[in-house]
Protein backbone atom coordinates (compact mmCIF):
# COMPACT_ATOMS: atom_id res chain seq x y z
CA UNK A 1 29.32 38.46 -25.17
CA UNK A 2 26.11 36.90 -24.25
CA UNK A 3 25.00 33.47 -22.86
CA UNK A 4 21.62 31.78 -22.60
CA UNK A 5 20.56 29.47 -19.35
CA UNK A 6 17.83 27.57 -18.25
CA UNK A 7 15.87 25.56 -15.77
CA UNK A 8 13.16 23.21 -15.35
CA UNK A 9 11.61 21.61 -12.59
CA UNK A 10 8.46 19.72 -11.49
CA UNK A 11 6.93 19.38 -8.11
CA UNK A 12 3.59 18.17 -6.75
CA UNK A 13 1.95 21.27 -4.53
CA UNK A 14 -0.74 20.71 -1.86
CA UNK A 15 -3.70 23.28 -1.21
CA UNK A 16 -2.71 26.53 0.04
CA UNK A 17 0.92 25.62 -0.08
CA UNK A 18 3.71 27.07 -2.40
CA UNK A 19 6.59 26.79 -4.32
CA UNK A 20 9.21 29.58 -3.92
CA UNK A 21 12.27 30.86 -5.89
CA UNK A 22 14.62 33.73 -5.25
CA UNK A 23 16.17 35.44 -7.86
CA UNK A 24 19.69 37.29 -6.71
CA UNK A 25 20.73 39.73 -9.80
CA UNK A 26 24.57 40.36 -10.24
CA UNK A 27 25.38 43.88 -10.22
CA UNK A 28 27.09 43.89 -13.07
CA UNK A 29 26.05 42.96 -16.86
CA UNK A 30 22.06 42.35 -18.16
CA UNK A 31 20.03 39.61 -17.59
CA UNK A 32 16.65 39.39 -19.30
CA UNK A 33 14.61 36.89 -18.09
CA UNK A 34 11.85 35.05 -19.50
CA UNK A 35 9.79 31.88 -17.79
CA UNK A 36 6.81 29.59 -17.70
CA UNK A 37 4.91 28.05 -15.28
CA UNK A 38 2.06 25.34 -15.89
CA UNK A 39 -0.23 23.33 -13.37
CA UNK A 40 -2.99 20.98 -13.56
CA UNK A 41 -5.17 22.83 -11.46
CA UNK A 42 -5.93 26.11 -10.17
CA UNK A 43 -2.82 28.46 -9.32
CA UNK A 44 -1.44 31.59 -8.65
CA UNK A 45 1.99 32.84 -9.90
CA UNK A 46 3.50 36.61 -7.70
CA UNK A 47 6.71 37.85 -8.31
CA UNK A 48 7.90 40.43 -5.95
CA UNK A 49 11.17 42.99 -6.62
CA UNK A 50 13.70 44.38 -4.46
CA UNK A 51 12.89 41.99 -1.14
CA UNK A 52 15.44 41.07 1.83
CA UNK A 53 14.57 37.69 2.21
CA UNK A 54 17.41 35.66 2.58
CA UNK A 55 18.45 32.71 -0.18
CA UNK A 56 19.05 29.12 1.15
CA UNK A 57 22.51 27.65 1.23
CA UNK A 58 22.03 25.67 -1.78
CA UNK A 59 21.78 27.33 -5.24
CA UNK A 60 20.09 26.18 -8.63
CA UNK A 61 22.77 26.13 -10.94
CA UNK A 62 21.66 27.11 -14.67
CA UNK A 63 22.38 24.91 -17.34
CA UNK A 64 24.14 26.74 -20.33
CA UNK A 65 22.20 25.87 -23.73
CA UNK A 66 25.61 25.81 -25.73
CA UNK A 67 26.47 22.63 -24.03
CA UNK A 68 29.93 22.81 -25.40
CA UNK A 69 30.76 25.85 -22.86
CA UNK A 70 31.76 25.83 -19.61
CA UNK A 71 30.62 29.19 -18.63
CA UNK A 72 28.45 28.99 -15.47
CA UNK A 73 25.52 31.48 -15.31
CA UNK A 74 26.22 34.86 -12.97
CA UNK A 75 22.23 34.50 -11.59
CA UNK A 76 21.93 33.03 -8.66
CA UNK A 77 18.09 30.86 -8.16
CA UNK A 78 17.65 29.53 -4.90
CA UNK A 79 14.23 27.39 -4.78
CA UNK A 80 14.35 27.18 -0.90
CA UNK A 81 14.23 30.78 1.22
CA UNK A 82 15.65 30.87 4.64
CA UNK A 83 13.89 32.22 7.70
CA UNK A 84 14.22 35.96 8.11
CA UNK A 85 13.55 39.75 6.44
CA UNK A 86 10.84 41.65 6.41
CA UNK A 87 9.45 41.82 3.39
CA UNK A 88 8.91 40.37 0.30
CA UNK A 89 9.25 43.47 -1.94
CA UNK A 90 7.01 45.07 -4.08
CA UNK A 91 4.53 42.94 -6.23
CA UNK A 92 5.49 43.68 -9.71
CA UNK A 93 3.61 40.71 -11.25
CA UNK A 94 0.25 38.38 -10.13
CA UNK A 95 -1.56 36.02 -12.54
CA UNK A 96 -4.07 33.46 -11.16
CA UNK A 97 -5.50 30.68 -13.35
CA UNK A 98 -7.49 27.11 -13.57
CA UNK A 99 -9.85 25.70 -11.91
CA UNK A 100 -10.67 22.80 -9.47
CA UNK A 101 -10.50 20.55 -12.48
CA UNK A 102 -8.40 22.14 -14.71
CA UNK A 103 -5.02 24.12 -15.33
CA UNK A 104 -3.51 26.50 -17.46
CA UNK A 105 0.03 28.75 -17.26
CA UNK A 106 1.78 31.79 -17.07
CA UNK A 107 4.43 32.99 -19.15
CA UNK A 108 6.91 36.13 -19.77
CA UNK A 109 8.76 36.29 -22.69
CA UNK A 110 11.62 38.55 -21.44
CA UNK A 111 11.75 41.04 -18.54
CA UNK A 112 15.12 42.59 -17.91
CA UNK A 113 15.92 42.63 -14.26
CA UNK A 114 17.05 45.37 -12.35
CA UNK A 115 20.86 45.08 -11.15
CA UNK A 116 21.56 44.32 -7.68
CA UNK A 117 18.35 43.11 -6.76
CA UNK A 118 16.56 40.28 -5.60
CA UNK A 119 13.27 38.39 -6.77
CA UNK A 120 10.92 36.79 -5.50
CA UNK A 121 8.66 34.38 -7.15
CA UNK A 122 5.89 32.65 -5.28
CA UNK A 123 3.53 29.93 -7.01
CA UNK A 124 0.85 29.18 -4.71
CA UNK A 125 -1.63 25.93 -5.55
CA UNK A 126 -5.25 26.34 -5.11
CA UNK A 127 -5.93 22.47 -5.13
CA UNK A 128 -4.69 19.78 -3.35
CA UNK A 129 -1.79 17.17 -5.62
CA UNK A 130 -1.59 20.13 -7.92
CA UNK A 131 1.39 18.89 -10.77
CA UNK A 132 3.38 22.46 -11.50
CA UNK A 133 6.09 22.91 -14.12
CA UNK A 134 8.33 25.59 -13.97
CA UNK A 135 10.79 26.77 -16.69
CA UNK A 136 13.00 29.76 -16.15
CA UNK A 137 15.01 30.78 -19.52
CA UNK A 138 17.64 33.82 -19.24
CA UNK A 139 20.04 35.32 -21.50
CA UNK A 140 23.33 37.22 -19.81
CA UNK A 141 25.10 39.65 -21.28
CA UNK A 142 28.58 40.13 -19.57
């Protein structure tokens, strides 16, 4: 049986800084993966595979779109990555858009991640009091 998550979130992102999430895949079951990111201003989205950074303590817990269920998403998204590893994995995915004055976004309708792995997505501004939105939408199957 399958279930359907998601997440949003908004943050403000200085020059040069990022934004990064950490995707830890379960090793059992599908998950296919879809998201979107938008900013007001120039930015890059990467997302690495199969990295050995390490996830902060606190997870992002998905919220189930059949809000009559109870059933708690088997991804694990940490948006804060602890010191330590030595590498980021291999860069599976790189878009860069906008411009000084103006935005744009990325989006992936559905990837299916590899089992057992982790991700690594990295959304770097190119402008200072850049306004990103992130949306992350995954369905499991179990």
């Amino acid at each position: 049986e399958g279930k359907r998550f998601f997440h949003t979130q908004e943050e403000v992102i200085a020059s040069a800084a990022t934004s990064k999430f950490l995707l830890t895949v379960p090793a059992a079951g599908a998950i296919h993966f879809g998201f979107e990111i938008e900013s007001t201003l120039l930015c890059t989205v990467q997302i690495y595979e199969a990295g050995d950074r390490p996830a902060s303590v606190t997870a992002i817990v998905g919220i189930n779109r059949d809000r009559n269920s109870s059933v708690a998403p088997t991804l694990v998204i940490n948006d804060e990555i602890a010191t330590g590893g030595t590498t980021d994995g291999t860069l599976k995915y790189v878009k860069k858009w906008g411009a000084a004055a103006a935005g744009g976004n990325a989006k992936e309708n559905e990837i299916e991640l590899k089992k057992s792995t982790k991700y690594l997505i990295v959304i770097t501004s190119g402008a200072a009091s850049n306004q990103v939105n992130t949306k992350f939408d995954w369905y499991e199957i179990v």
